[in-house]
Structures are given as structure tokens and as C-alpha cells.
Protein backbone atom coordinates (compact mmCIF):
# COMPACT_ATOMS: atom_id res chain seq x y z
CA UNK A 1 107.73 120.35 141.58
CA UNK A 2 104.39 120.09 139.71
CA UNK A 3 103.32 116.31 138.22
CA UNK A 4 101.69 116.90 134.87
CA UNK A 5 100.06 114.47 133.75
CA UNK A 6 97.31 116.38 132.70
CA UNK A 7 97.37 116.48 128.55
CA UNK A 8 96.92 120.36 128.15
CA UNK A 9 98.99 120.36 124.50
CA UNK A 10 99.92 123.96 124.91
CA UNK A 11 102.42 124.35 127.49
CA UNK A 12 103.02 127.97 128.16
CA UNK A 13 106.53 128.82 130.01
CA UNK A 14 105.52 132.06 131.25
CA UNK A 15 102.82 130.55 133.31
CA UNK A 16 105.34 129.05 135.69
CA UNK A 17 106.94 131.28 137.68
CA UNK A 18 109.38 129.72 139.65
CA UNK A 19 109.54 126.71 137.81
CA UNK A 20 112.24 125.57 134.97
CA UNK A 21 109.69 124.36 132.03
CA UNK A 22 110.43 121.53 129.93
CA UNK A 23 108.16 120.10 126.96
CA UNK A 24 107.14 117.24 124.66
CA UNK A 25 106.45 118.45 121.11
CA UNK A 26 104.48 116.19 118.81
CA UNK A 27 101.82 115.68 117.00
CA UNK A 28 99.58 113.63 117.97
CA UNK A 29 100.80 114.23 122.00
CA UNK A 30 98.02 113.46 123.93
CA UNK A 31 99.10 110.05 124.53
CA UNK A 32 102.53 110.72 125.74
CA UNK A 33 104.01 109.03 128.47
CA UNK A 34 107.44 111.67 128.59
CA UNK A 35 105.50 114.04 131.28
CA UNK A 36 104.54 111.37 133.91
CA UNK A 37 108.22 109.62 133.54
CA UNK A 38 110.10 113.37 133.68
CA UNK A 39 107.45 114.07 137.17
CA UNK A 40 109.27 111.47 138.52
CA UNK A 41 112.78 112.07 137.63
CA UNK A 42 112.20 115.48 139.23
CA UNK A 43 111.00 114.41 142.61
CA UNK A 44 113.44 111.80 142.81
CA UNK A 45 116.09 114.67 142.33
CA UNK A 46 114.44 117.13 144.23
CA UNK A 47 114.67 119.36 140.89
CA UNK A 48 111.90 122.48 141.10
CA UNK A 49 110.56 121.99 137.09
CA UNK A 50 107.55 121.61 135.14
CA UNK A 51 107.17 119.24 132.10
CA UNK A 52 104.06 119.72 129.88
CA UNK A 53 103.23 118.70 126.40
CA UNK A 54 103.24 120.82 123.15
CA UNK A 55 101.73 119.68 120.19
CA UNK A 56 102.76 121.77 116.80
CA UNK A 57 100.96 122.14 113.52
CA UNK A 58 102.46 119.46 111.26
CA UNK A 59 103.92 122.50 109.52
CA UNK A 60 104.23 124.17 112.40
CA UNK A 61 107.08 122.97 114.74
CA UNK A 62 110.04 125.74 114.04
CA UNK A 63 107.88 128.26 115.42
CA UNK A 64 105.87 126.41 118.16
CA UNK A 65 109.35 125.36 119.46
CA UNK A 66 110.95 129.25 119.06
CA UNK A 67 108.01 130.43 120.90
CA UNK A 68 108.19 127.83 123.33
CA UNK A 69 112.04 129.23 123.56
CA UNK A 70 111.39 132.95 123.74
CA UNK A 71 108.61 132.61 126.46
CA UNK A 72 111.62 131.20 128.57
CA UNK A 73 111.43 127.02 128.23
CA UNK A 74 114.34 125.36 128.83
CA UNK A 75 114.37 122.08 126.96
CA UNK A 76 112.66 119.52 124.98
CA UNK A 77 111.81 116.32 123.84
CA UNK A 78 110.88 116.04 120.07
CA UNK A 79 108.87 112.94 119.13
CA UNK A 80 107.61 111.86 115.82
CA UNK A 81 107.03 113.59 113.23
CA UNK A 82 109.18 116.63 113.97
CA UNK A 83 112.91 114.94 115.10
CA UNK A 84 114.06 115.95 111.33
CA UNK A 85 112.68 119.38 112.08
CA UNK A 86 114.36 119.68 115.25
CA UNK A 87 117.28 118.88 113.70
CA UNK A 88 116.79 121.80 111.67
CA UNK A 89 116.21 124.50 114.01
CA UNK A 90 119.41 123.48 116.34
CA UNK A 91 121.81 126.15 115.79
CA UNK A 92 124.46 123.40 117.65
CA UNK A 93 124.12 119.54 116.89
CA UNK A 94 125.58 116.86 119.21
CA UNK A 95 128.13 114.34 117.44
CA UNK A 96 125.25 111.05 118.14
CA UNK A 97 122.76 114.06 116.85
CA UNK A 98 124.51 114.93 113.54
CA UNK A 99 125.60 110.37 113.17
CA UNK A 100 121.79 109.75 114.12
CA UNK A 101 120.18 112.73 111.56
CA UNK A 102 117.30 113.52 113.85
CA UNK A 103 117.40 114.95 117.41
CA UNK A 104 115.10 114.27 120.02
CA UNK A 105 116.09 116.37 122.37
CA UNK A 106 116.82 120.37 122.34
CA UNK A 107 118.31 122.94 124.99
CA UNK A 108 118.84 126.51 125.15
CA UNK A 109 122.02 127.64 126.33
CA UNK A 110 123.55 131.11 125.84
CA UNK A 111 121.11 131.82 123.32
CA UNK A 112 121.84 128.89 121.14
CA UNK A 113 119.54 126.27 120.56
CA UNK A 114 121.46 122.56 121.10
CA UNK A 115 120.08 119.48 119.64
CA UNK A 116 120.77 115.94 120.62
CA UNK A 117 119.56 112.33 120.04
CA UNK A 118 119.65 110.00 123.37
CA UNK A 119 117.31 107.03 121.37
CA UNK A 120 120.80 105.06 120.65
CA UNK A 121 121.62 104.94 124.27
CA UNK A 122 118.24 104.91 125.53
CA UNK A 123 118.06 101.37 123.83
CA UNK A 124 121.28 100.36 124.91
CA UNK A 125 121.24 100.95 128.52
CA UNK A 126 118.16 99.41 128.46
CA UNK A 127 118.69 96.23 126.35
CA UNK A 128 121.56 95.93 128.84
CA UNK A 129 119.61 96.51 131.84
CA UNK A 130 117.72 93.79 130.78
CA UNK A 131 120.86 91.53 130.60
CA UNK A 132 121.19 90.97 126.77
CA UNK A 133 124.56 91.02 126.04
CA UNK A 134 125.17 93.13 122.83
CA UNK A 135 129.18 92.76 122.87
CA UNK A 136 129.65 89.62 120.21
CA UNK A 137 126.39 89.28 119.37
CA UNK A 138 124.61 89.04 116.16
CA UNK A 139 122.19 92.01 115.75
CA UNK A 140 119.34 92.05 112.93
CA UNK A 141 117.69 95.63 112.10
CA UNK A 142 114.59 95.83 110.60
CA UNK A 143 114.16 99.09 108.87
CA UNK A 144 116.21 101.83 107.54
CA UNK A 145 114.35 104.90 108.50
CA UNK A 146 114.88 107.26 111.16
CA UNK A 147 114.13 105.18 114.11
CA UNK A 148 116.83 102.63 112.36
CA UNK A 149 119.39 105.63 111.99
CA UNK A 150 119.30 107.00 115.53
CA UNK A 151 120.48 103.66 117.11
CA UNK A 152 123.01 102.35 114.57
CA UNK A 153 126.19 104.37 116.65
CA UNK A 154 125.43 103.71 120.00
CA UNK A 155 124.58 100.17 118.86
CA UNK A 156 127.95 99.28 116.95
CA UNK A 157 129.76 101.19 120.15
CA UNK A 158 129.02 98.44 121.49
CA UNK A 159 131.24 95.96 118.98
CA UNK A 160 128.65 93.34 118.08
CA UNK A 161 130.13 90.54 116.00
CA UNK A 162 127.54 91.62 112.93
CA UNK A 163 125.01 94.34 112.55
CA UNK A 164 122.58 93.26 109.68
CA UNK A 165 120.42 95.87 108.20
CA UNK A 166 117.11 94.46 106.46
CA UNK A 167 114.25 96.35 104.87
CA UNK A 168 112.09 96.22 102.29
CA UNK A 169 113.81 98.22 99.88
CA UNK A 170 117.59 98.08 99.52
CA UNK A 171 118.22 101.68 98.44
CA UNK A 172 117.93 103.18 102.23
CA UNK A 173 119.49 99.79 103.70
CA UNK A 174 122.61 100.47 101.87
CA UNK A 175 123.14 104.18 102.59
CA UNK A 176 123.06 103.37 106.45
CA UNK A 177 126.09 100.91 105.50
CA UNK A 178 127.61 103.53 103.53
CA UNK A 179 126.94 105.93 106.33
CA UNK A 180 128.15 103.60 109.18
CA UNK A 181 130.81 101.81 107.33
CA UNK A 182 133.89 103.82 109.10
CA UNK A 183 132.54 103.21 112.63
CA UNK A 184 131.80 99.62 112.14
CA UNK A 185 135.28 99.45 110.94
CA UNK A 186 136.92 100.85 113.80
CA UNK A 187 134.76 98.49 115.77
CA UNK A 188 135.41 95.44 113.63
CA UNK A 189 131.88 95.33 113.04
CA UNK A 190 130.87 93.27 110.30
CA UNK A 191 128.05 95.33 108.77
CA UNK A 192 126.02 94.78 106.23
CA UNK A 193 122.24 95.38 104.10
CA UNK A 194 119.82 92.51 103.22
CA UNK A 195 116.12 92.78 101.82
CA UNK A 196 113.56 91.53 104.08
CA UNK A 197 112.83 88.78 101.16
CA UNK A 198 116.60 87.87 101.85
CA UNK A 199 115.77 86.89 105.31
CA UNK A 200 113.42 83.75 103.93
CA UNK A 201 116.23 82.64 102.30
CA UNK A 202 118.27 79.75 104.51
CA UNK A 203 121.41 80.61 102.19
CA UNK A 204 120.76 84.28 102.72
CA UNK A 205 120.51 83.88 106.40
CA UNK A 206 122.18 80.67 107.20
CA UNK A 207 121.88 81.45 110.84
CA UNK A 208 119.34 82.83 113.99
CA UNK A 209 120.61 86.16 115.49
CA UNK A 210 120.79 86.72 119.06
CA UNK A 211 119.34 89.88 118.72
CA UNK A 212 116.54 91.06 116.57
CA UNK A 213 115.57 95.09 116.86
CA UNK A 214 111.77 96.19 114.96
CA UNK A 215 112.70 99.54 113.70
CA UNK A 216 109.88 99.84 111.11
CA UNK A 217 106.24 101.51 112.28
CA UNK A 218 104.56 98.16 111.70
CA UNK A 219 103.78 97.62 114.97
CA UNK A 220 101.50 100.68 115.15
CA UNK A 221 98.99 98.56 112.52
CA UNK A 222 99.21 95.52 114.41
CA UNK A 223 101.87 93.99 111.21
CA UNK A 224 104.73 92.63 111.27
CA UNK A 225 107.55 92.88 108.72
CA UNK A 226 108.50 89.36 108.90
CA UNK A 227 107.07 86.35 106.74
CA UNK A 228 106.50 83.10 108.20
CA UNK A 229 109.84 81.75 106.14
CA UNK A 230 111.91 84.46 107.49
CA UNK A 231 110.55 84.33 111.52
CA UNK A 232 111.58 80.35 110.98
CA UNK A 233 115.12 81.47 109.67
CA UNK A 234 116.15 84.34 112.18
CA UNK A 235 114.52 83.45 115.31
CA UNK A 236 115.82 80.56 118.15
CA UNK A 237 115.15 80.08 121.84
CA UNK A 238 118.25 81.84 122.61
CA UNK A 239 117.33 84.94 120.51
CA UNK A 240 115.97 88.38 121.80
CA UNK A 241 113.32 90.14 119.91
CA UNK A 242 113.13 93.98 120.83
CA UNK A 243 109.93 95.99 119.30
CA UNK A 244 110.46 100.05 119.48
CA UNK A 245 106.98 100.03 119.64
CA UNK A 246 105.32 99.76 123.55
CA UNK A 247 102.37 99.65 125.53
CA UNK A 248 101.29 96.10 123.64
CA UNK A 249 102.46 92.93 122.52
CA UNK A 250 103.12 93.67 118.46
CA UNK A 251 102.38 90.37 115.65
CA UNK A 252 106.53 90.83 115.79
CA UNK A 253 106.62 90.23 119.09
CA UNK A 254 103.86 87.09 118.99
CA UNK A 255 106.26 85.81 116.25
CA UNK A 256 109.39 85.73 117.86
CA UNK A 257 107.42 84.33 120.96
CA UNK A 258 106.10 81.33 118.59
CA UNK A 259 109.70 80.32 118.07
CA UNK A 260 110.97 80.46 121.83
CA UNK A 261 112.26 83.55 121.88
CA UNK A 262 112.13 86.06 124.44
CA UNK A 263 110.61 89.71 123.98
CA UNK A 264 110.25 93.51 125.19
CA UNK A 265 108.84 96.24 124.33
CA UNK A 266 110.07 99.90 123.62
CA UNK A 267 109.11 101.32 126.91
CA UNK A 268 112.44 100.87 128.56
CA UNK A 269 113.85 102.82 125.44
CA UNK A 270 111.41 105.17 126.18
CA UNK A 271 112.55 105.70 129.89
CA UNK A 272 116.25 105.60 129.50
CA UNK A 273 116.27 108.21 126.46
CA UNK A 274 113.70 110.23 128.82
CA UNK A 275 116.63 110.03 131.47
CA UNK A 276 119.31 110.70 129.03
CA UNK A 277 117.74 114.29 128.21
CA UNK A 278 116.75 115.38 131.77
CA UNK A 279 121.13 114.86 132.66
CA UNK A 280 121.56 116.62 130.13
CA UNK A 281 119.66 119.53 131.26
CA UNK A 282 119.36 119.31 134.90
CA UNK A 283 123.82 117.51 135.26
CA UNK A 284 125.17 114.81 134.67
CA UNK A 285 125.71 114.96 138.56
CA UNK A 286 122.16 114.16 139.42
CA UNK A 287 122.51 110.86 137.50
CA UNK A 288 122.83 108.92 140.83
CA UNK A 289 119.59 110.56 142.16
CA UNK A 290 116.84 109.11 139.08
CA UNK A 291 116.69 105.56 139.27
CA UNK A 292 114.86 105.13 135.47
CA UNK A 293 114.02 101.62 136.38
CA UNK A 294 111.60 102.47 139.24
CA UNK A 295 110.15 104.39 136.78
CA UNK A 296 110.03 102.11 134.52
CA UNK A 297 108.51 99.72 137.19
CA UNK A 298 105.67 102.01 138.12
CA UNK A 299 104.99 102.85 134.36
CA UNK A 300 104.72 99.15 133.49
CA UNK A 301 102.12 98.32 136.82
């Protein structure tokens, strides 16, 4: 079992004989987090892998991630910008892959190429973890992008009494509805698409939501995509603000904590998707072996 935590970006399978090799492919990828959490997960499961980082040319990612294939790697993780690429270059897509329309996490297997997305249920089972109850509650999205996408399923599996969808454009807002509309029906879901302007209004949004996820990449620039008006219309002591962002307290986060509110990050998504994808290549049987919340522990001291 090798720990890398080194950031060599090129991870070569053939160099590790022996070893099953497993990868991170982004770009940047310096920064990432996925091989020290995946170290872990293998010594607490005894399994004898390597997991290294890969970073592609932005144009670049079909055929760092074939040759990363060919020289005999087993899986991995895709991470921004590529998960529409990886989508692309899985011969085989998951159900929660093809719902979520970007895959963060590939296999090999008979000499196809599977793709998967575990983000949904990476942010469930941690939300959950964390003991917010999603079941009944009122959920507010921010965003519509991809990071909004690849949690809507796993999120109205859950039958919340009302998933709201705001961003700052309606056009995108409304084709997740579209999109989502039979699942949320089976789920009797009410699910629907505001503007983020909506959300100032107090007959728009006549009342706080117990849960509020930051989908959007405003975090990363230290904004948030809530006025003053709307943080005073969706936020109460009893809600939950979630950021997908981690590793620092976002202006979202500082905003929710102004009205009472309590707050996490995205690292815990980060650590239960990371989980999610090793099962999925090492079995579904060695689930009872990884504990991702003493990983999650150690990651956050």
C-alpha cells in the first residue's frame, strides 16, 4: 500500500508493479485532497493500490485518461473541468451518471470503460451523517450547472417536501425542472425554478428553508450569490446552509451564520463521493472496512 501524497501530476501505471493504480484527473490537481483520503481507505481495507494524480491538457483529457487505461490503471476520479468529458469517453454510463450528465468516476472492466457520478450520494450520506434530516424538508439550490445537476436525483430520493431551484438566469433553472420533473413526481416532490432576484422577494419566498445547498463556483472568489434581501428571506436559526466549496468559511457561509444558521463545508461531500468510487472498484463488500468519517476527522485536524 503506498500513501501518495506527493503531487507528481503524471501518474504512470506501469511504474507499479504489484500495485492496482487509481488516479485523479484535473486540471489544476496539485491541490487535491482525493490521494491522501483514497491512502487511507486502502490501509483501512488492507487493499494493495496506488492512487496518484493526473492532470490533462484542458484539451487533453480523452487521451490522458486512454493512456492512463492502456498502461493498465484501473479507475478514476474526474474533477473539474473534465466530468463532461468523462462522460464522453465512457463506453457504459451508470443510471445517477446518465440523470447527473457528468461522471466523476470511471472503471475499466472487460475492456469497457464505465462511468459513474457518486457527488449526489456523496452529499447525501454526508448531510445525513451530519444529522440534517432531508426527508420533509424544504431544500433551496443555488445554481443550475453541473455541480447543481449531479445532486438533484439522489437529493429528491430522498422525498423532500420542496426542492427549489434558484439561479441567476432562468433558462438552465427550468431545464433541471423539466429534466427532474418525472422523479420529483414519483417522489411527490414539489419542484420548482426561481431567479435568485426572486429570493428578495417576501411574496416570492414567503418562507426560510431548512436546507440551503451553494451549487454555484462563487465561493472560489470569496462571493456569494445571495443579496442581503434574499439571506434575510431564506435563512432562520433552524436552517442549514451547505457550501460545495471546502477548506474555508465562504461570504455564503458568513451569511447564513449572520442569521443563526448553522453551516458546513463540502469536504464531507468530498469524502463520501471519494468512498463511493473506491466500493465501487475495490466491492461493495469492503464497505464495512473504510470508516469515511475518520477520514474525514483526520482531514479536517
Amino acid at each position: 500500500m503506498s500513501s501518495n501524497i506527493s503531487t507528481d501530476l503524471h501518474t504512470n501505471p506501469s511504474l507499479y508493479s504489484g500495485l492496482d493504480v487509481y488516479a485523479v484527473a484535473g486540471n489544476p490537481i496539485a491541490h487535491s485532497k482525493s490521494p491522501a483520503i483514497h491512502a487511507r481507505f486502502a490501509e483501512q481495507a488492507k487493499q494493495a493500490m496506488y492512487y496518484g494524480r493526473l492532470q490533462a491538457d484542458l484539451d487533453g483529457f480523452a487521451r490522458a485518461a486512454k493512456t492512463f487505461f492502456a498502461s493498465g490503471g484501473k479507475g478514476m476520479n474526474v474533477t473539474v473541468p473534465f466530468k463532461l468529458d468523462a462522460q464522453a469517453l465512457a463506453d457504459e454510463l451508470t443510471p445517477r451518471a446518465r440523470l447527473a450528465g457528468a461522471v466523476n468516476t470511471l472503471w475499466i472492466e472487460g475492456g469497457k470503460i464505465y462511468g459513474d457520478n457518486t457527488d449526489g450520494a456523496g452529499l447525501v450520506r454526508d448531510l445525513l451523517a451530519q444529522g440534517i434530516v432531508i426527508h420533509e424538508a424544504r431544500i433551496l439550490l443555488l445554481g443550475a450547472g453541473g455541480a447543481a445537476r449531479g445532486v438533484m436525483g439522489p437529493l429528491l430520493e430522498q422525498s423532500p417536501k420542496c426542492l427549489v431551484i434558484a439561479n441567476r438566469s432562468s433558462a438552465k433553472a427550468v431545464e433541471l425542472v423539466k429534466l427532474f420533473a418525472n422523479q420529483a413526481a414519483v417522489q411527490e416532490v414539489a419542484l420548482e425554478s426561481r431567479v435568485l432576484a426572486d429570493l428578495e422577494d417576501a411574496a416570492k419566498t414567503p418562507y426560510p428553508f431548512d436546507l440551503v445547498i451553494n451549487a454555484t463556483a462563487a465561493g472560489l472568489t470569496d462571493e456569494s450569490p445571495l443579496s442581503a434581501s434574499a439571506v434575510a428571506n431564506i435563512f432562520n436559526p433552524g436552517s442549514f446552509a451547505y457550501d460545495m466549496v471546502y477548506g474555508k468559511t465562504t461570504a455564503f457561509m458568513q451569511q447564513a451564520l449572520q442569521r443563526g444558521a448553522r453551516i458546513s463545508d463540502g469536504l464531507g461531500m468530498l469524502v463520501e463521493q471519494a468512498a463511493d468510487a473506491f466500493l465501487l472498484w475495490r466491492g461493495a463488500e469492503l464497505g464495512t472496512l473504510i470508516d469515511p468519517r475518520a477520514v474525514l476527522a483526520k482531514l479536517r485536524s
